[in-house]
Protein backbone atom coordinates (compact mmCIF):
# COMPACT_ATOMS: atom_id res chain seq x y z
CA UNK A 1 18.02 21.61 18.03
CA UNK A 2 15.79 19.21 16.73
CA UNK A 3 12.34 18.53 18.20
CA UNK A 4 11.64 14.84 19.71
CA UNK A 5 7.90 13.87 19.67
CA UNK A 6 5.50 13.17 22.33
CA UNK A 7 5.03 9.86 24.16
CA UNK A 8 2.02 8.46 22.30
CA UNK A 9 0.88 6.91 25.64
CA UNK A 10 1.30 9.18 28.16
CA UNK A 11 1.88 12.55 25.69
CA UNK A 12 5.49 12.89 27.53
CA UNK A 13 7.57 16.34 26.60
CA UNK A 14 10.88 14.47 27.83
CA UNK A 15 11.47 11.64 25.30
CA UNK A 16 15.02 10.84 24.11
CA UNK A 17 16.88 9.65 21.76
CA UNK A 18 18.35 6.14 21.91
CA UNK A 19 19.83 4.38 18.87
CA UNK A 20 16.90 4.03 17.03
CA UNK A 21 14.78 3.94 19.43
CA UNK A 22 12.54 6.80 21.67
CA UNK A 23 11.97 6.56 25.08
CA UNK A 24 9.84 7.96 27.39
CA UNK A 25 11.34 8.75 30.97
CA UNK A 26 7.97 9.08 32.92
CA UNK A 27 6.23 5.94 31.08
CA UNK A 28 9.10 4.00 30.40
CA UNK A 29 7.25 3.41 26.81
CA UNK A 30 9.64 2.64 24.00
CA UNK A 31 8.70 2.96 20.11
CA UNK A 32 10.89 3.04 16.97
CA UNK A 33 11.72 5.96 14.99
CA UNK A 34 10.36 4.91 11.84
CA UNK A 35 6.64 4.16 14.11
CA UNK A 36 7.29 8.31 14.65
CA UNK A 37 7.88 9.15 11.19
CA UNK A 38 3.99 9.31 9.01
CA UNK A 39 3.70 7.63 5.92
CA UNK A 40 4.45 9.38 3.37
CA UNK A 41 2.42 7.13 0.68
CA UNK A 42 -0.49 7.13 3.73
CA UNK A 43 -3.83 8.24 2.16
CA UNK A 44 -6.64 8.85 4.39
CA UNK A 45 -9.79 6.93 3.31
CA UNK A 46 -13.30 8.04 4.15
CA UNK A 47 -16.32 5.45 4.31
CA UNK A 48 -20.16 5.76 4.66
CA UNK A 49 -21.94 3.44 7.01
CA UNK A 50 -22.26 0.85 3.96
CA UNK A 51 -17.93 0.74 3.59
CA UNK A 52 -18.33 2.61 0.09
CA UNK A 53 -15.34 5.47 -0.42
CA UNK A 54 -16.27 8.88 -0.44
CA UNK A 55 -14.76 11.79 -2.59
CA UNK A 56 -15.16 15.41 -2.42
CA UNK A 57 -18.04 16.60 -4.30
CA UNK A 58 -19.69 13.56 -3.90
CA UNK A 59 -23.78 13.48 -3.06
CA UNK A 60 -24.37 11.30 0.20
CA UNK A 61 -27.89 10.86 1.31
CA UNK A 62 -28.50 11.10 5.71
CA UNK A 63 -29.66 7.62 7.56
CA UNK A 64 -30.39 9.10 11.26
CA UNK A 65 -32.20 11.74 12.29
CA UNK A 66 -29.65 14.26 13.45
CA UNK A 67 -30.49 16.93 15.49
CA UNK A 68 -28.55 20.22 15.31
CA UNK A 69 -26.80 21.10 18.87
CA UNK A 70 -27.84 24.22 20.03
CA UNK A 71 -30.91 24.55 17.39
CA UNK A 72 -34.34 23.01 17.72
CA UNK A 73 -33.49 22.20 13.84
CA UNK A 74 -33.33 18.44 12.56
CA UNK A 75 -32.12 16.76 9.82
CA UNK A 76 -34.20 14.11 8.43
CA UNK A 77 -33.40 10.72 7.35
CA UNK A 78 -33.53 10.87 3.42
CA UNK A 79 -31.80 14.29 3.21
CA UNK A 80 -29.73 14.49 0.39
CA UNK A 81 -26.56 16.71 0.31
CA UNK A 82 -25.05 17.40 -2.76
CA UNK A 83 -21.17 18.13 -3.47
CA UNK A 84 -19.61 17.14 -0.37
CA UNK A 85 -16.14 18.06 1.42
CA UNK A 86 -14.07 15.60 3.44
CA UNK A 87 -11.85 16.97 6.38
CA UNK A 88 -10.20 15.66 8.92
CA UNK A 89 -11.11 15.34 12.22
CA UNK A 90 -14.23 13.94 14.13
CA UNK A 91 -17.14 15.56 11.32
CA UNK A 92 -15.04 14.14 8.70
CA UNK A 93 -17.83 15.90 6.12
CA UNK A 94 -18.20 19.91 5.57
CA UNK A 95 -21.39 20.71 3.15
CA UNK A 96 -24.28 22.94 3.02
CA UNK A 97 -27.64 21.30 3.76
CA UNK A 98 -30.97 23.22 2.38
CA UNK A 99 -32.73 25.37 4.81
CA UNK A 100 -30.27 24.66 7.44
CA UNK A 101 -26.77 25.89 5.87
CA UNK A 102 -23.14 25.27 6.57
CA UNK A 103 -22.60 22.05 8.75
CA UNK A 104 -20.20 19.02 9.92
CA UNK A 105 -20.89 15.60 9.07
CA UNK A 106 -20.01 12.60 10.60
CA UNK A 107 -19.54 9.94 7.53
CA UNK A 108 -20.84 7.15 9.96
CA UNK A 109 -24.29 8.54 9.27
CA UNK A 110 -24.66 8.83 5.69
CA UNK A 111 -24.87 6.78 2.79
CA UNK A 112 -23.68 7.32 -0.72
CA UNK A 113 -26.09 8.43 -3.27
């Protein structure tokens, strides 16, 4: 038995099958198969708040005071962090930041050094 996705709009368990179509019984949403299937050739790109690409091991400099949740740390604006890690999800940036360690970044609020 194969596995039918989701409704994207109402996140649906009972979809089916029809033609080439899916449909969602609760929502009544429709979509294509091939809007189911990912890209294979899709390539996630990450940007800094200035649009320029960023690549792992890249040095990115902080615009915004950040402060740490949970912690009475902040980061300043100017902080540089060296050798960068992109991953997905919201903190699209892992990297170790001096005197504070092992953090998420958000890419929105950096810039590339």
């Amino acid at each position: 038995m194969t596995s039918l996705p989701n409704c994207p709009q109402c996140h649906s368990e009972l979809t089916y099958e029809d033609g080439t179509q899916f449909i969602c019984p609760e929502c009544g949403h429709e979509w294509s198969k091939q809007a189911a299937e990912p890209a294979a050739d899709e390539v996630r790109v990450v940007r800094d708040a200035n649009g320029s690409e960023l690549k792992d091991g890249d040095t990115v400099t902080v615009i915004k005071d950040l402060k740490i949740k949970g912690s009475s740390l902040v980061v300043k604006v100017g902080t540089k962090v060296k050798n960068i890690r992109l991953t997905e999800g919201d903190h699209d940036i892992d990297c170790k930041i001096d005197g504070i360690g092992a953090m998420g970044l958000k890419s929105e609020f950096v810039k590339k050094a």
